[in-house]
N, C-alpha and C. Protein backbone atom coordinates (compact mmCIF):
# COMPACT_ATOMS: atom_id res chain seq x y z
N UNK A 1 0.81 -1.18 0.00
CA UNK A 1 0.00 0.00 0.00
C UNK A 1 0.86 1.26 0.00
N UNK A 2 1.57 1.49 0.77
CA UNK A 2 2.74 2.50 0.98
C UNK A 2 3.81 2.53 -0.09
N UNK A 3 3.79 1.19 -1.00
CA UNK A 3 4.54 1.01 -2.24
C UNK A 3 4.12 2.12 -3.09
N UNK A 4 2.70 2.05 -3.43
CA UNK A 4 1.50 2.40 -4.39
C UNK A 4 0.96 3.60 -4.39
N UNK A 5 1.04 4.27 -3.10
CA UNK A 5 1.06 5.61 -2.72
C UNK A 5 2.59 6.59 -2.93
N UNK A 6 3.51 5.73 -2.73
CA UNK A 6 5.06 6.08 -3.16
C UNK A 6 5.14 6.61 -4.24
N UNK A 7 4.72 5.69 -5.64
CA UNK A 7 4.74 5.47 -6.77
C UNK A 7 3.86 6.84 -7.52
N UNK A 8 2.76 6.78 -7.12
CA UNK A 8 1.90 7.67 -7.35
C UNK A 8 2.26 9.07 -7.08
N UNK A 9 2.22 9.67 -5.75
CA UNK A 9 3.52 10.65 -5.60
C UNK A 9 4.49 10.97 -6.62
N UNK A 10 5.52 10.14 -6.50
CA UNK A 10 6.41 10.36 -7.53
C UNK A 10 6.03 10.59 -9.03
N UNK A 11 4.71 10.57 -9.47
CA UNK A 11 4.69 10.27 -10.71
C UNK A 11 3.56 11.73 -10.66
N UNK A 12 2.86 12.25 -9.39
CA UNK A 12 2.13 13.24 -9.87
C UNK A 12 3.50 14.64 -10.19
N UNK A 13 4.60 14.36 -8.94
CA UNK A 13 5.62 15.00 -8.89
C UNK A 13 6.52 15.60 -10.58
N UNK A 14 6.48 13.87 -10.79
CA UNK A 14 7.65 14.21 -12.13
C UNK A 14 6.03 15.05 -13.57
N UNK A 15 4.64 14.57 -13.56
CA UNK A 15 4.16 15.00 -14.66
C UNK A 15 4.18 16.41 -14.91
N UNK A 16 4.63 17.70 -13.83
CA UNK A 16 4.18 18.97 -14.17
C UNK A 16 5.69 19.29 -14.82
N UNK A 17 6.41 18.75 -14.52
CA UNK A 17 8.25 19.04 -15.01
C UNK A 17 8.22 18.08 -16.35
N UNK A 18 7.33 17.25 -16.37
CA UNK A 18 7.50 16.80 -17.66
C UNK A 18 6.78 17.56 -18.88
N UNK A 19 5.71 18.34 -18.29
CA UNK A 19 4.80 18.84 -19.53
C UNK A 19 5.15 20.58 -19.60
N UNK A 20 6.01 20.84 -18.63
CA UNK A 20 6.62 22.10 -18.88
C UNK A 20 7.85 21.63 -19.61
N UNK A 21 8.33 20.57 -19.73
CA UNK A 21 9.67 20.27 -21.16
C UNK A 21 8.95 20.85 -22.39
N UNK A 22 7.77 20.06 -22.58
CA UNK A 22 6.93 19.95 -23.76
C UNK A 22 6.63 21.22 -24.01
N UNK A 23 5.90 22.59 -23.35
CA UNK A 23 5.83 23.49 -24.09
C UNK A 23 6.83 24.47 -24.40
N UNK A 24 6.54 25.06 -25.79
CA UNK A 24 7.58 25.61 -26.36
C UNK A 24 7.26 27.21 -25.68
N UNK A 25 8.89 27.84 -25.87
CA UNK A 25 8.94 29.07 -25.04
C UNK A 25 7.86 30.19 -25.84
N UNK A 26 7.09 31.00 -24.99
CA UNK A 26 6.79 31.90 -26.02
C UNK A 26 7.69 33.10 -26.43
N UNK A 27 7.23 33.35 -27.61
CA UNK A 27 7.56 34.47 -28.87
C UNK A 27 7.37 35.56 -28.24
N UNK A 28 8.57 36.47 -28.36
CA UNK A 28 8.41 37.81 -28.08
C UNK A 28 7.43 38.63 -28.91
N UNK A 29 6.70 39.51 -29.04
CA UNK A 29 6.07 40.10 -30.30
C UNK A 29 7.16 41.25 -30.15
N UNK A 30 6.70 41.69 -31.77
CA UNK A 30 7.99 42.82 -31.46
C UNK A 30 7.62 44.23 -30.81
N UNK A 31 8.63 45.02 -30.76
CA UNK A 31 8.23 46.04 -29.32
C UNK A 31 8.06 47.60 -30.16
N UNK A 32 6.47 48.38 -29.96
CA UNK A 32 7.12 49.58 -30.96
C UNK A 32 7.27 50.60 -29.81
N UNK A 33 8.63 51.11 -30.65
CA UNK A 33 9.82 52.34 -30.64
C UNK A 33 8.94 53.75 -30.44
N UNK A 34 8.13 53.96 -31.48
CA UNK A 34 7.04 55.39 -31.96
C UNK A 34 6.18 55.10 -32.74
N UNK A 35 5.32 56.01 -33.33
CA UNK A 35 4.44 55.95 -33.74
C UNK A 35 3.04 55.87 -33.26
N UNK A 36 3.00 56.29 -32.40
CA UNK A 36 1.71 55.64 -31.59
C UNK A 36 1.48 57.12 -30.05
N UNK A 37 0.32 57.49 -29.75
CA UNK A 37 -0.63 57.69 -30.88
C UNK A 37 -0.04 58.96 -31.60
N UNK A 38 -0.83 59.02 -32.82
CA UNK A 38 -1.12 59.90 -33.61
C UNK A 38 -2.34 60.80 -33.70
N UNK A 39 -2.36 61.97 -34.08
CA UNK A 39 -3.72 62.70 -34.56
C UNK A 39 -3.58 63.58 -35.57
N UNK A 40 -4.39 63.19 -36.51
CA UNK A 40 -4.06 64.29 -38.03
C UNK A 40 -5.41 64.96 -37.90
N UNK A 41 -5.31 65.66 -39.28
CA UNK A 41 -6.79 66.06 -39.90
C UNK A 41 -6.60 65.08 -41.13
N UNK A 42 -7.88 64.63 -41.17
CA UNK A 42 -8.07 63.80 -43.02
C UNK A 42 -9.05 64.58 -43.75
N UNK A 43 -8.83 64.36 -44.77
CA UNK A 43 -8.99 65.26 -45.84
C UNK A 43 -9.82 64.56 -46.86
N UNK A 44 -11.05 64.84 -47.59
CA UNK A 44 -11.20 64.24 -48.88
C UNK A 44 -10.52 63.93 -50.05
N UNK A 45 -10.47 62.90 -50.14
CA UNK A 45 -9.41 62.61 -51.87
C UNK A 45 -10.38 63.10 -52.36
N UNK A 46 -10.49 63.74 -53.79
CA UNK A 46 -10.98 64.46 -54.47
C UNK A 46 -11.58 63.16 -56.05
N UNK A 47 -10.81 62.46 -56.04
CA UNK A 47 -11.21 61.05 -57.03
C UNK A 47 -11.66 60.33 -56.41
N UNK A 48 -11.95 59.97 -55.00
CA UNK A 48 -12.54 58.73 -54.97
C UNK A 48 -13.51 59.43 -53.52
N UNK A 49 -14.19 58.24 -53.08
CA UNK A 49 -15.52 59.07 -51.84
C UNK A 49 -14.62 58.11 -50.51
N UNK A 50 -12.80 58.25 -50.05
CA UNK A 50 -12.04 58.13 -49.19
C UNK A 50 -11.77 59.74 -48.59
N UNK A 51 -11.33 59.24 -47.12
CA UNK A 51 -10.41 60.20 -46.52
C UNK A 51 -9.07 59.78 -46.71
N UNK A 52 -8.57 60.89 -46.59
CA UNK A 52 -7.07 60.74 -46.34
C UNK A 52 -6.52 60.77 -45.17
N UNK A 53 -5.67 60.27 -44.54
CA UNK A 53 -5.31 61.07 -43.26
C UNK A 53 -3.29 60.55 -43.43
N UNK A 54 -2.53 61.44 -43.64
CA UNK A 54 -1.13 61.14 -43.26
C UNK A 54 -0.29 61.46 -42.26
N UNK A 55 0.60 60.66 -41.97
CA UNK A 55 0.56 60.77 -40.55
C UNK A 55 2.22 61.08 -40.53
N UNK A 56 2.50 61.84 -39.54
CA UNK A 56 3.91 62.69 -39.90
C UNK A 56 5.10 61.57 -39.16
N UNK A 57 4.73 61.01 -38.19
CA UNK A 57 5.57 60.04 -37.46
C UNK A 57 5.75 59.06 -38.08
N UNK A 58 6.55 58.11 -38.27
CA UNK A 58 6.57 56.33 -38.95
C UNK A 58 6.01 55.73 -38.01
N UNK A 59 5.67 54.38 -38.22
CA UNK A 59 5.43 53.34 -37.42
C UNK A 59 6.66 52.93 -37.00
N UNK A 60 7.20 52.50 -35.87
CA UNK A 60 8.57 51.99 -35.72
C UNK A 60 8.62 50.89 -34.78
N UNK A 61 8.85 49.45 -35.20
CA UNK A 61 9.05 48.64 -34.16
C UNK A 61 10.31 48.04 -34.33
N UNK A 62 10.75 47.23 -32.88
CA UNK A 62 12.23 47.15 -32.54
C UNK A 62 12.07 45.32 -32.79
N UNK A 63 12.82 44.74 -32.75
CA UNK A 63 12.79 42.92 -32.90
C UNK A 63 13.81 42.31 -32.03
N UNK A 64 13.04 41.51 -31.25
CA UNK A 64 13.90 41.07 -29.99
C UNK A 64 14.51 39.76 -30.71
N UNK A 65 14.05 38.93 -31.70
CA UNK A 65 14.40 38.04 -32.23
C UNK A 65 14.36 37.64 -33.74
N UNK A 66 15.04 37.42 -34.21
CA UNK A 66 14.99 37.44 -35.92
C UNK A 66 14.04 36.90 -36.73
N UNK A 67 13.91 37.49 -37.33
CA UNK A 67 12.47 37.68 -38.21
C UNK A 67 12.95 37.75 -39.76
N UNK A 68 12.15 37.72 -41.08
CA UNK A 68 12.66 38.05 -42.37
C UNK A 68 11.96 39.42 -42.51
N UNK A 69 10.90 39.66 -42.23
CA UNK A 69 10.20 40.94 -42.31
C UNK A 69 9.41 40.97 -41.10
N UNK A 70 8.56 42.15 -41.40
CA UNK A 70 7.34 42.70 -40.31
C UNK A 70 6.24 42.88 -41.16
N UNK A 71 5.37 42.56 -40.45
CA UNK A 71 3.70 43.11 -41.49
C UNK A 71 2.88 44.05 -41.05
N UNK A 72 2.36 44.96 -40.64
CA UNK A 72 1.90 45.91 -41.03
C UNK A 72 1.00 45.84 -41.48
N UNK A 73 -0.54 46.05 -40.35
CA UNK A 73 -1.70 45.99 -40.92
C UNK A 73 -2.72 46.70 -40.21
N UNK A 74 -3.92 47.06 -40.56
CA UNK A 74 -5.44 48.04 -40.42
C UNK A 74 -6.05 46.67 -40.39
N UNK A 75 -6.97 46.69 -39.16
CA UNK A 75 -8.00 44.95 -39.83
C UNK A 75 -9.35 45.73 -39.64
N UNK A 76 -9.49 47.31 -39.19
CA UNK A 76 -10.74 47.67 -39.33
C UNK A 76 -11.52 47.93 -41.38
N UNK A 77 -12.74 47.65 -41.24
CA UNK A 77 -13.22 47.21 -42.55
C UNK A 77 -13.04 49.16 -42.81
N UNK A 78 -12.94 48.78 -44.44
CA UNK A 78 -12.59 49.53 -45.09
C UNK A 78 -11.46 50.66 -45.27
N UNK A 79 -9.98 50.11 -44.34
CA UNK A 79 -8.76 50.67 -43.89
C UNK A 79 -7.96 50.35 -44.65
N UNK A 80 -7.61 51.54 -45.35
CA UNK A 80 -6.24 50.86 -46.41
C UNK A 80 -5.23 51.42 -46.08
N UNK A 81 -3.78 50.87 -45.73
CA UNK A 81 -2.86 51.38 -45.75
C UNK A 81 -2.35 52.33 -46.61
N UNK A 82 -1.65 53.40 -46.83
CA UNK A 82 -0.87 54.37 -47.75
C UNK A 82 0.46 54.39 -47.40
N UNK A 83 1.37 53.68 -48.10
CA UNK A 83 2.60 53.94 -47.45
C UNK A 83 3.30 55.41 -48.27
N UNK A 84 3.92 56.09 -47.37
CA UNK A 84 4.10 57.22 -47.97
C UNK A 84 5.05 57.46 -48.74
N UNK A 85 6.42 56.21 -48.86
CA UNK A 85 7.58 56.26 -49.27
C UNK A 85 7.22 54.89 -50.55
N UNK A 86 6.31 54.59 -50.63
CA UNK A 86 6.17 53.26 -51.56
C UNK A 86 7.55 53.01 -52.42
N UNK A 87 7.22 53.87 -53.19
CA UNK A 87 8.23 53.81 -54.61
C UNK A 87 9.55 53.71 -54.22
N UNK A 88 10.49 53.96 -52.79
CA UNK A 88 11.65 53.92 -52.63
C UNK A 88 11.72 52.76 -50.94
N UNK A 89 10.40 52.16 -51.01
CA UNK A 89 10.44 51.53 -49.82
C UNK A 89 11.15 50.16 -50.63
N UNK A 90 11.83 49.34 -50.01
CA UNK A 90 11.92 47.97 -50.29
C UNK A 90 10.82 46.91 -50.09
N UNK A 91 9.79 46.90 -49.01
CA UNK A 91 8.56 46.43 -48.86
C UNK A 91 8.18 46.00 -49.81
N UNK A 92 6.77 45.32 -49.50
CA UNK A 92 5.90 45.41 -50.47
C UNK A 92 4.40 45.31 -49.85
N UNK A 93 3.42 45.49 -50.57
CA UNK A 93 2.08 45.80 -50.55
C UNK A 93 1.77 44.09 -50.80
N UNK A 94 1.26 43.31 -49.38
CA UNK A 94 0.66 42.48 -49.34
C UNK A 94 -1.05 42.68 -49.76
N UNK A 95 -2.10 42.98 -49.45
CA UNK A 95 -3.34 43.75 -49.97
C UNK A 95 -3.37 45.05 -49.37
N UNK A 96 -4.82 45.66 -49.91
CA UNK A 96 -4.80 47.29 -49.54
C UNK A 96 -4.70 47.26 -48.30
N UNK A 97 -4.68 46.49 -47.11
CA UNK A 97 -4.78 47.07 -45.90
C UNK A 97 -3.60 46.65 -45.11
N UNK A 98 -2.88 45.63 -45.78
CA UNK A 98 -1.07 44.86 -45.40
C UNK A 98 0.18 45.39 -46.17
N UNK A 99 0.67 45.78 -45.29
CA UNK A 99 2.44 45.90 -46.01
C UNK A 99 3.98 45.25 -44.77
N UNK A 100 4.23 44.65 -45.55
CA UNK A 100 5.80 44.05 -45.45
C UNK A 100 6.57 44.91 -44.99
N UNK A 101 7.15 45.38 -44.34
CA UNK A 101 8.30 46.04 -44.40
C UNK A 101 9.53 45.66 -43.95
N UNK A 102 10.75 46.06 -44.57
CA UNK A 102 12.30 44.93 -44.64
C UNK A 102 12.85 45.33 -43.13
N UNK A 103 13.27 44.57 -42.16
CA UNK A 103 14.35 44.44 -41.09
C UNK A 103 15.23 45.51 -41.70
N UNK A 104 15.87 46.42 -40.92
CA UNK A 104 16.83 47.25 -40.84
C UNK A 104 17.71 47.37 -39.54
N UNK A 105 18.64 46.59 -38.97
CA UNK A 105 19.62 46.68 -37.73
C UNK A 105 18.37 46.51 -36.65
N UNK A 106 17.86 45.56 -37.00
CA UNK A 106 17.13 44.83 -35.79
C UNK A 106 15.58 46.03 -35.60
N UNK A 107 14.90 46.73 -36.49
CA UNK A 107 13.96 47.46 -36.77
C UNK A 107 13.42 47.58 -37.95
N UNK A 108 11.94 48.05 -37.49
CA UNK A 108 11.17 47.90 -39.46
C UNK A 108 10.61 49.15 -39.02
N UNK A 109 10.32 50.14 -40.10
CA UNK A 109 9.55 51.07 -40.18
C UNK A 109 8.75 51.60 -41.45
N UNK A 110 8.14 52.19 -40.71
CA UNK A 110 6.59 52.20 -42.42
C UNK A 110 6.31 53.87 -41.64
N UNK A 111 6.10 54.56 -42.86
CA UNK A 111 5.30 56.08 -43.12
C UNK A 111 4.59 55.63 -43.71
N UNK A 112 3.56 56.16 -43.05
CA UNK A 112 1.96 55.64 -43.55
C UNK A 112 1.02 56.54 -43.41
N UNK A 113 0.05 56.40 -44.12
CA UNK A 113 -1.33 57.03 -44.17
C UNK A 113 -2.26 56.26 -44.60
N UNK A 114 -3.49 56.75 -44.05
CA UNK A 114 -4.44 55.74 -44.02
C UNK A 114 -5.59 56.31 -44.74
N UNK A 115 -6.04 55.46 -45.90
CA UNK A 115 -7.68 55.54 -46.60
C UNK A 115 -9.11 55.00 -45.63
N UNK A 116 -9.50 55.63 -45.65
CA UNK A 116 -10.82 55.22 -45.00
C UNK A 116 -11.77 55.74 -45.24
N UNK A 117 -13.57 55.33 -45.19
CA UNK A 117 -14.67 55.55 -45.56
C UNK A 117 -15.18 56.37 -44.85
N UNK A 118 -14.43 57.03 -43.62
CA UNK A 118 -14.86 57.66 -42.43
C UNK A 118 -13.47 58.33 -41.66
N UNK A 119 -13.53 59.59 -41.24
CA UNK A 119 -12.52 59.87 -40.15
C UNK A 119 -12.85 58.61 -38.93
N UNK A 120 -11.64 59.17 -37.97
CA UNK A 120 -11.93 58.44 -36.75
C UNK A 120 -11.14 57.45 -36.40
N UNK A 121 -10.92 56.88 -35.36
CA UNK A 121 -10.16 56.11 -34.85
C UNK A 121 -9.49 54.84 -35.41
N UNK A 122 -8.61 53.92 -35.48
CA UNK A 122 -7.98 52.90 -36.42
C UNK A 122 -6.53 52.83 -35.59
N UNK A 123 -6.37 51.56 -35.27
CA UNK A 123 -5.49 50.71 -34.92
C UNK A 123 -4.55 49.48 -35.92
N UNK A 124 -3.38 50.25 -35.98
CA UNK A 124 -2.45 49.19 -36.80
C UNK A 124 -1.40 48.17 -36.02
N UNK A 125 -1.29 47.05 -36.35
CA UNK A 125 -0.88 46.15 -35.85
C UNK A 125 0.21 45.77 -36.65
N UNK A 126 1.37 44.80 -35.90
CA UNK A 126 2.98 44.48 -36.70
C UNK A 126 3.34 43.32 -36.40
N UNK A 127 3.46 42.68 -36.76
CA UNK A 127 4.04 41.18 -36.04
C UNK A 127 4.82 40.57 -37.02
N UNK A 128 5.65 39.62 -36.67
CA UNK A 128 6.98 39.44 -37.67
C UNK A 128 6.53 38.36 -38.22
N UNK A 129 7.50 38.34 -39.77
CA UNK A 129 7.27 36.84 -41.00
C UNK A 129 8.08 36.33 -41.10
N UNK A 130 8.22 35.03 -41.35
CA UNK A 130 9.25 34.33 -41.53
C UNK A 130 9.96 33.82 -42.82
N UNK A 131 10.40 33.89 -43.77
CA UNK A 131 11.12 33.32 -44.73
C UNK A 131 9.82 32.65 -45.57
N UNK A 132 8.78 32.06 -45.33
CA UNK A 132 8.02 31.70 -46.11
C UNK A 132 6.89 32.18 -45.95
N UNK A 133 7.01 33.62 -45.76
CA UNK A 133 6.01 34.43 -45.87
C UNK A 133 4.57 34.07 -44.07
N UNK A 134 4.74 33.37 -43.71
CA UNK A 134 3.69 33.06 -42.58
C UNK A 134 3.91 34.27 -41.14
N UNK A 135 3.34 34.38 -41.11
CA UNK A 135 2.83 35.29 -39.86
C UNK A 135 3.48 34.64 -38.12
N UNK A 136 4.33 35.16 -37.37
CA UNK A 136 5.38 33.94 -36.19
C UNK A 136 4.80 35.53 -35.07
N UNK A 137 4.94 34.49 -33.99
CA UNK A 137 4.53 35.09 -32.73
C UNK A 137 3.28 35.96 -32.92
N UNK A 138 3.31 36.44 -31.19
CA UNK A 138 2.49 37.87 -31.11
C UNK A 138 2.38 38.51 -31.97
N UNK A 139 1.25 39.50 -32.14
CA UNK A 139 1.36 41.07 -32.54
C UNK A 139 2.08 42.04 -31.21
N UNK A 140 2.10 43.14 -32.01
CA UNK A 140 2.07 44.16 -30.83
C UNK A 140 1.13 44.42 -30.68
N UNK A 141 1.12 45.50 -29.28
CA UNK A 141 -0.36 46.11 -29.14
C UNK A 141 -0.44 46.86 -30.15
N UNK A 142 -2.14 47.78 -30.09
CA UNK A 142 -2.42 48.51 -31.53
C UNK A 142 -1.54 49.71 -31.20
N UNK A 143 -0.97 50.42 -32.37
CA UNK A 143 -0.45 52.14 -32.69
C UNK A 143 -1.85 52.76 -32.71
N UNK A 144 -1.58 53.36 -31.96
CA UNK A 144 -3.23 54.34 -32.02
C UNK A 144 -3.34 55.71 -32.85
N UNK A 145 -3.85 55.63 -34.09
CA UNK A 145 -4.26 56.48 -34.96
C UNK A 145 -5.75 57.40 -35.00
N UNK A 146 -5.65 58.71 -35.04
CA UNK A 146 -6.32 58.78 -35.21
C UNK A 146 -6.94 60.02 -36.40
N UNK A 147 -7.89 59.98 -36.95
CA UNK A 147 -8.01 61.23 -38.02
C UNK A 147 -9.40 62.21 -37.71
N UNK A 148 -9.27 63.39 -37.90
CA UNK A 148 -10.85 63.83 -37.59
C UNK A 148 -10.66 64.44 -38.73
């Protein structure tokens, strides 16, 4: 009896050290630097029935662990990213509301402006990619944007 109770013990002992082997460490998300918050005025585009709103600060986040890129995204409906440097960014434009932007000495940064159907509040989010394009760890918290 005292064998069996021994046994048992020992085995509730070793299962919590065994199933903390098993999980894997978590992922830092990466940490932002600036950008956050913001407040513009937005403006009507004059071709299409969007606001504009550009925003004078970059987005800037820092990377505690190596990454191939950062992504860069609006998930409120009808939020399109504007990057303001496109044409000389290395990035790229995943859809209208995602952009890539390249690692630079352990940081990614995006100048941005944002399309929307409405002034008002909008939260962008960054979290790092890996070599085959997939989405790894956390996000950060949201950059708080805002346009009136």
């Amino acid at each position: 009896m005292f064998i069996a109770a021994g046994a048992l013990a020992l085995l509730a002992a070793a299962t919590p050290a065994a199933a903390a082997k098993k999980t894997p460490p978590r992922l830092a998300a990466p940490q932002i630097v600036s950008g956050t918050p913001q407040l513009v005025h937005a403006y009507a585009a004059p071709a299409t029935s969007q606001y504009v709103s550009d925003f004078p600060q970059p987005l800037v986040v820092h990377l505690t662990r190596p990454a191939a890129k950062v992504r860069f995204w609006c998930p409120a409906t009808h939020c399109k990213l504007r990057v303001v440097d496109e044409a000389d960014d290395p990035g790229h434009r995943v859809d209208p509301s995602t952009y890539e932007a390249v690692i630079k000495q352990g940081t990614a940064t995006l100048r941005v402006g944002l399309s929307t159907d409405l002034p008002g509040h909008f939260e962008v989010f960054a979290q790092t990619v890996d070599g085959d394009d997939n989405l790894t760890g956390p996000k950060t918290p949201p950059f708080e944007l805002w346009s009136e």
